[in-house]
C-alpha atoms as a PDB file:
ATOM      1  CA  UNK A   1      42.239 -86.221 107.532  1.00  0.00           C
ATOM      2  CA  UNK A   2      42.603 -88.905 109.978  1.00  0.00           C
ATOM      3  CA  UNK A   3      40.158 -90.067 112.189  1.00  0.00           C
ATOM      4  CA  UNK A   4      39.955 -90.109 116.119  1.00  0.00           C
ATOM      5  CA  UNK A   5      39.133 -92.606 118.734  1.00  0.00           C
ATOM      6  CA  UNK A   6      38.994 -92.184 121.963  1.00  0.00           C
ATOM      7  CA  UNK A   7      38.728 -95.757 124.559  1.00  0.00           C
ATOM      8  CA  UNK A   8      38.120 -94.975 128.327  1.00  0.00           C
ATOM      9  CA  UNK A   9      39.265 -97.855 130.125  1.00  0.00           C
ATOM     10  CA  UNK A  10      37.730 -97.924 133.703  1.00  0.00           C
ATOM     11  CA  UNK A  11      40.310 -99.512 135.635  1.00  0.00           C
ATOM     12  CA  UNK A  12      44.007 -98.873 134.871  1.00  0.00           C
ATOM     13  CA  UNK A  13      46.954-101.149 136.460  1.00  0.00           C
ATOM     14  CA  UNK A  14      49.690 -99.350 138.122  1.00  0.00           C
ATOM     15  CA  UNK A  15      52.688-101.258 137.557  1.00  0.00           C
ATOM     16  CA  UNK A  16      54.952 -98.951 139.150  1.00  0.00           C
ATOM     17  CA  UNK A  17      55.958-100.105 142.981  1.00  0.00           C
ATOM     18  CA  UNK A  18      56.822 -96.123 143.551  1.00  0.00           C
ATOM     19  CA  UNK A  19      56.368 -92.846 141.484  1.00  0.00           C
ATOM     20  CA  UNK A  20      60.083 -92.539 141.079  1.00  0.00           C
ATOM     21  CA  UNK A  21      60.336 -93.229 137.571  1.00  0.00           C
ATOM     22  CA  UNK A  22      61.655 -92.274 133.539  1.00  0.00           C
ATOM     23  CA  UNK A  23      60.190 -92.781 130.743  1.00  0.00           C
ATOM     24  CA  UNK A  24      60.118 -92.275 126.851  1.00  0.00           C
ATOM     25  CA  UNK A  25      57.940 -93.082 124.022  1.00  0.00           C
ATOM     26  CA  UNK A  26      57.754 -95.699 121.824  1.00  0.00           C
ATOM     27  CA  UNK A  27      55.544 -96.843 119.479  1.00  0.00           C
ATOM     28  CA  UNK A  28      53.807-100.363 119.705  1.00  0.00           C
ATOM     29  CA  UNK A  29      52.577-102.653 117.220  1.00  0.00           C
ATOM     30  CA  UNK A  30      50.788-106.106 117.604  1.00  0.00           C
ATOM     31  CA  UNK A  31      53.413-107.998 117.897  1.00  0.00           C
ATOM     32  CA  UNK A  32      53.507-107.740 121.514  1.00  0.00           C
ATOM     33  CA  UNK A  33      49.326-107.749 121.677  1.00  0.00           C
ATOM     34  CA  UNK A  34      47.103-109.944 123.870  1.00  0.00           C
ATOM     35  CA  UNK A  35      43.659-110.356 122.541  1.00  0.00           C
ATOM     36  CA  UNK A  36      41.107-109.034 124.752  1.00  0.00           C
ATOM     37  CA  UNK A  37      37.391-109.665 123.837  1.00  0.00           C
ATOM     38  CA  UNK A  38      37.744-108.450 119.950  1.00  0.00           C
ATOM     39  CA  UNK A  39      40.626-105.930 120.682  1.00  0.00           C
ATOM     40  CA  UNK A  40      44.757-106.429 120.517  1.00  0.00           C
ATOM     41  CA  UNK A  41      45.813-104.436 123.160  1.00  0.00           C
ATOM     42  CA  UNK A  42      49.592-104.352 124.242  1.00  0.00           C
ATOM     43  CA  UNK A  43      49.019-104.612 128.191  1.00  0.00           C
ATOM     44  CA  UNK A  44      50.801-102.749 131.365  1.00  0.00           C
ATOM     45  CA  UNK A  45      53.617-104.299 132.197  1.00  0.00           C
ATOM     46  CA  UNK A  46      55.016-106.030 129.042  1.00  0.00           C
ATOM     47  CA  UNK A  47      58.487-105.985 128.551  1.00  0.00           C
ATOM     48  CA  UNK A  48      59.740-104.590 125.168  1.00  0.00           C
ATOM     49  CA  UNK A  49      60.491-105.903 122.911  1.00  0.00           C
ATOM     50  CA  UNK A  50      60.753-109.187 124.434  1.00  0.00           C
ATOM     51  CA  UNK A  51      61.274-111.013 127.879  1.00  0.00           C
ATOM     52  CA  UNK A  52      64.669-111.867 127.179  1.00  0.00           C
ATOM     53  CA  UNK A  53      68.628-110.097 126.731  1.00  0.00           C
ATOM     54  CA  UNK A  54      66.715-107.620 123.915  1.00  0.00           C
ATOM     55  CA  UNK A  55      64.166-105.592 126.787  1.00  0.00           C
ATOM     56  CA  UNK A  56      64.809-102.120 126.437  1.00  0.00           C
ATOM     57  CA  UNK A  57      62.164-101.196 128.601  1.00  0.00           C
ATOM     58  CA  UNK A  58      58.411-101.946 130.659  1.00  0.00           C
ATOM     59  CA  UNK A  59      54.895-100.508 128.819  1.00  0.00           C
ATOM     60  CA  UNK A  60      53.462 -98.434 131.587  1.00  0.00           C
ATOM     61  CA  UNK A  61      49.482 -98.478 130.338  1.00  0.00           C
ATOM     62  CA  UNK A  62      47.582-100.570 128.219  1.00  0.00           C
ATOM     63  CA  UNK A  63      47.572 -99.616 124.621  1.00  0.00           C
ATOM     64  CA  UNK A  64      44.995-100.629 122.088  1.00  0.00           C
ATOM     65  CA  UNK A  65      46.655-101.610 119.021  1.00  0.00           C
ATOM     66  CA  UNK A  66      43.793-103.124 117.198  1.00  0.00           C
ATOM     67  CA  UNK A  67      43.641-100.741 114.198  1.00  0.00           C
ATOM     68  CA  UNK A  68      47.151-100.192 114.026  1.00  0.00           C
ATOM     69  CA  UNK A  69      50.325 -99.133 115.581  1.00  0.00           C
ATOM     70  CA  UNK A  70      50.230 -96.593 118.663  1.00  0.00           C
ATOM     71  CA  UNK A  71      52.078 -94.637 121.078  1.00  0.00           C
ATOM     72  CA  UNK A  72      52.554 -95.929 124.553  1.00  0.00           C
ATOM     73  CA  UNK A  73      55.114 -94.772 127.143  1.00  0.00           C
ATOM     74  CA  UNK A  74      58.458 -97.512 128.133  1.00  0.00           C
ATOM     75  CA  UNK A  75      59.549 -97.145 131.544  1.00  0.00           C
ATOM     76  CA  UNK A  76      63.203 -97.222 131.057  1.00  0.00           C
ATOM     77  CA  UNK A  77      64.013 -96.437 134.910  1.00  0.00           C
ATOM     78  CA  UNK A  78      62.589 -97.319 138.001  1.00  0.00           C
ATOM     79  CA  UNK A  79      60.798 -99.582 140.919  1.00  0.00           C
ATOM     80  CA  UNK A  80      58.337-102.152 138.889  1.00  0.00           C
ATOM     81  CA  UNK A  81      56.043-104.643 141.224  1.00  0.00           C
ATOM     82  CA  UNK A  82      56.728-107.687 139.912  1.00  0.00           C
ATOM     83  CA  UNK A  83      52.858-108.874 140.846  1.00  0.00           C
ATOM     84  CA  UNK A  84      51.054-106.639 138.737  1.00  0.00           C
ATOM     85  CA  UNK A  85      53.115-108.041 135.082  1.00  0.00           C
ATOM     86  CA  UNK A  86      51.084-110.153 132.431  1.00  0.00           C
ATOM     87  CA  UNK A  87      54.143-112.474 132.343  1.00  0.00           C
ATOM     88  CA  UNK A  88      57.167-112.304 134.897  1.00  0.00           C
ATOM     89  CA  UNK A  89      60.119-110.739 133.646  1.00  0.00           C
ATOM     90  CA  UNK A  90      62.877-113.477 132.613  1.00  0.00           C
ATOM     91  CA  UNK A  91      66.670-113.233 134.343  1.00  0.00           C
ATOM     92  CA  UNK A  92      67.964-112.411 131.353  1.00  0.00           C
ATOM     93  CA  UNK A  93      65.320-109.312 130.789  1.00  0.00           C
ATOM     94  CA  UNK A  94      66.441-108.458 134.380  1.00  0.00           C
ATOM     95  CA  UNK A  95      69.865-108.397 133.895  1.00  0.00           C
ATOM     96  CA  UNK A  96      69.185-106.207 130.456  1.00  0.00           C
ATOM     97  CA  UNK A  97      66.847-103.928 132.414  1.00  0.00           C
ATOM     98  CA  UNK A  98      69.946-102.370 134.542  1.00  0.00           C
ATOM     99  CA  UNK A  99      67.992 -99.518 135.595  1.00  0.00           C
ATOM    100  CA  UNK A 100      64.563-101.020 136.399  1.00  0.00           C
ATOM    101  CA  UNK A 101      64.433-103.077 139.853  1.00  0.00           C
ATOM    102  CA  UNK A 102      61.743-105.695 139.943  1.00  0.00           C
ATOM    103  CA  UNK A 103      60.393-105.576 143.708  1.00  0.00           C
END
Protein backbone atom coordinates (compact mmCIF):
# COMPACT_ATOMS: atom_id res chain seq x y z
CA UNK A 1 0.00 0.00 0.00
CA UNK A 2 1.36 3.23 -1.00
CA UNK A 3 1.77 6.05 1.02
CA UNK A 4 0.20 9.66 0.88
CA UNK A 5 1.46 13.14 1.06
CA UNK A 6 -0.25 15.92 0.99
CA UNK A 7 1.92 19.73 0.44
CA UNK A 8 -0.28 22.92 0.85
CA UNK A 9 1.44 25.53 -0.90
CA UNK A 10 0.19 29.02 0.29
CA UNK A 11 0.53 31.03 -2.67
CA UNK A 12 -0.15 29.55 -6.13
CA UNK A 13 0.92 31.47 -9.54
CA UNK A 14 -1.70 31.86 -12.08
CA UNK A 15 -0.08 31.67 -15.29
CA UNK A 16 -3.08 31.87 -17.27
CA UNK A 17 -3.75 35.65 -18.78
CA UNK A 18 -7.68 34.45 -19.03
CA UNK A 19 -9.72 31.34 -17.88
CA UNK A 20 -10.25 30.31 -21.45
CA UNK A 21 -8.20 27.37 -21.50
CA UNK A 22 -7.53 23.15 -22.30
CA UNK A 23 -5.75 21.03 -20.70
CA UNK A 24 -4.58 17.32 -20.22
CA UNK A 25 -2.43 15.39 -17.96
CA UNK A 26 0.87 14.48 -18.02
CA UNK A 27 3.13 13.13 -15.83
CA UNK A 28 6.40 14.99 -14.71
CA UNK A 29 9.64 13.83 -13.66
CA UNK A 30 12.80 15.82 -12.49
CA UNK A 31 14.09 16.46 -15.40
CA UNK A 32 12.34 19.61 -15.76
CA UNK A 33 12.75 20.37 -11.67
CA UNK A 34 14.07 23.55 -10.03
CA UNK A 35 15.38 23.01 -6.59
CA UNK A 36 13.56 24.86 -4.06
CA UNK A 37 14.93 24.82 -0.43
CA UNK A 38 15.41 20.76 -0.25
CA UNK A 39 12.50 20.00 -2.74
CA UNK A 40 12.56 19.46 -6.86
CA UNK A 41 9.54 20.90 -7.81
CA UNK A 42 8.59 21.30 -11.60
CA UNK A 43 7.25 25.06 -11.42
CA UNK A 44 4.05 26.93 -13.14
CA UNK A 45 4.78 27.90 -16.23
CA UNK A 46 7.50 25.53 -17.62
CA UNK A 47 7.27 24.56 -20.98
CA UNK A 48 7.28 20.76 -21.69
CA UNK A 49 9.32 19.14 -22.45
CA UNK A 50 11.62 21.79 -23.37
CA UNK A 51 11.78 25.56 -24.47
CA UNK A 52 12.46 24.77 -27.89
CA UNK A 53 10.60 23.09 -31.46
CA UNK A 54 9.75 19.83 -28.93
CA UNK A 55 7.02 21.99 -26.35
CA UNK A 56 3.95 20.19 -26.39
CA UNK A 57 2.52 22.17 -23.82
CA UNK A 58 2.76 24.87 -20.43
CA UNK A 59 2.62 23.14 -16.58
CA UNK A 60 -0.24 25.03 -15.08
CA UNK A 61 0.77 24.49 -11.06
CA UNK A 62 3.75 23.68 -9.35
CA UNK A 63 4.39 20.05 -8.88
CA UNK A 64 6.64 18.53 -6.29
CA UNK A 65 8.62 15.90 -7.82
CA UNK A 66 11.06 15.27 -5.10
CA UNK A 67 10.18 11.63 -4.30
CA UNK A 68 9.36 10.74 -7.65
CA UNK A 69 7.40 11.27 -10.73
CA UNK A 70 3.84 13.06 -10.49
CA UNK A 71 0.86 14.20 -12.20
CA UNK A 72 0.53 17.79 -13.17
CA UNK A 73 -1.88 19.30 -15.73
CA UNK A 74 -0.20 20.81 -19.54
CA UNK A 75 -2.07 23.59 -20.85
CA UNK A 76 -2.21 22.65 -24.41
CA UNK A 77 -4.61 25.71 -25.41
CA UNK A 78 -4.94 29.07 -24.42
CA UNK A 79 -3.91 32.87 -23.28
CA UNK A 80 -0.47 32.42 -21.10
CA UNK A 81 1.07 35.86 -19.45
CA UNK A 82 4.29 35.79 -20.50
CA UNK A 83 5.40 37.66 -16.97
CA UNK A 84 4.47 35.13 -14.65
CA UNK A 85 7.02 32.08 -16.59
CA UNK A 86 10.25 30.81 -14.71
CA UNK A 87 12.04 31.22 -18.08
CA UNK A 88 10.49 33.02 -21.25
CA UNK A 89 9.26 30.84 -23.79
CA UNK A 90 11.85 30.60 -26.86
CA UNK A 91 10.49 31.52 -30.69
CA UNK A 92 10.84 28.29 -31.58
CA UNK A 93 8.58 26.93 -28.43
CA UNK A 94 6.19 29.68 -29.70
CA UNK A 95 5.95 28.72 -33.01
CA UNK A 96 5.48 24.83 -31.69
CA UNK A 97 2.87 26.03 -29.20
CA UNK A 98 0.23 26.89 -32.17
CA UNK A 99 -2.56 26.98 -29.88
CA UNK A 100 -1.15 28.81 -26.82
CA UNK A 101 -0.72 32.78 -27.32
CA UNK A 102 1.91 34.29 -25.11
CA UNK A 103 0.39 37.85 -24.09
Amino acid sequence: MSKIKVTQYVNSKEILKYDHFVSEKVILTQANSTTVGARKIVQAGTIIPANNTTAKGVVLHDVDVTDGDERGVLVIHGFIDKSKLPVQPDSEAIAALKQITFI
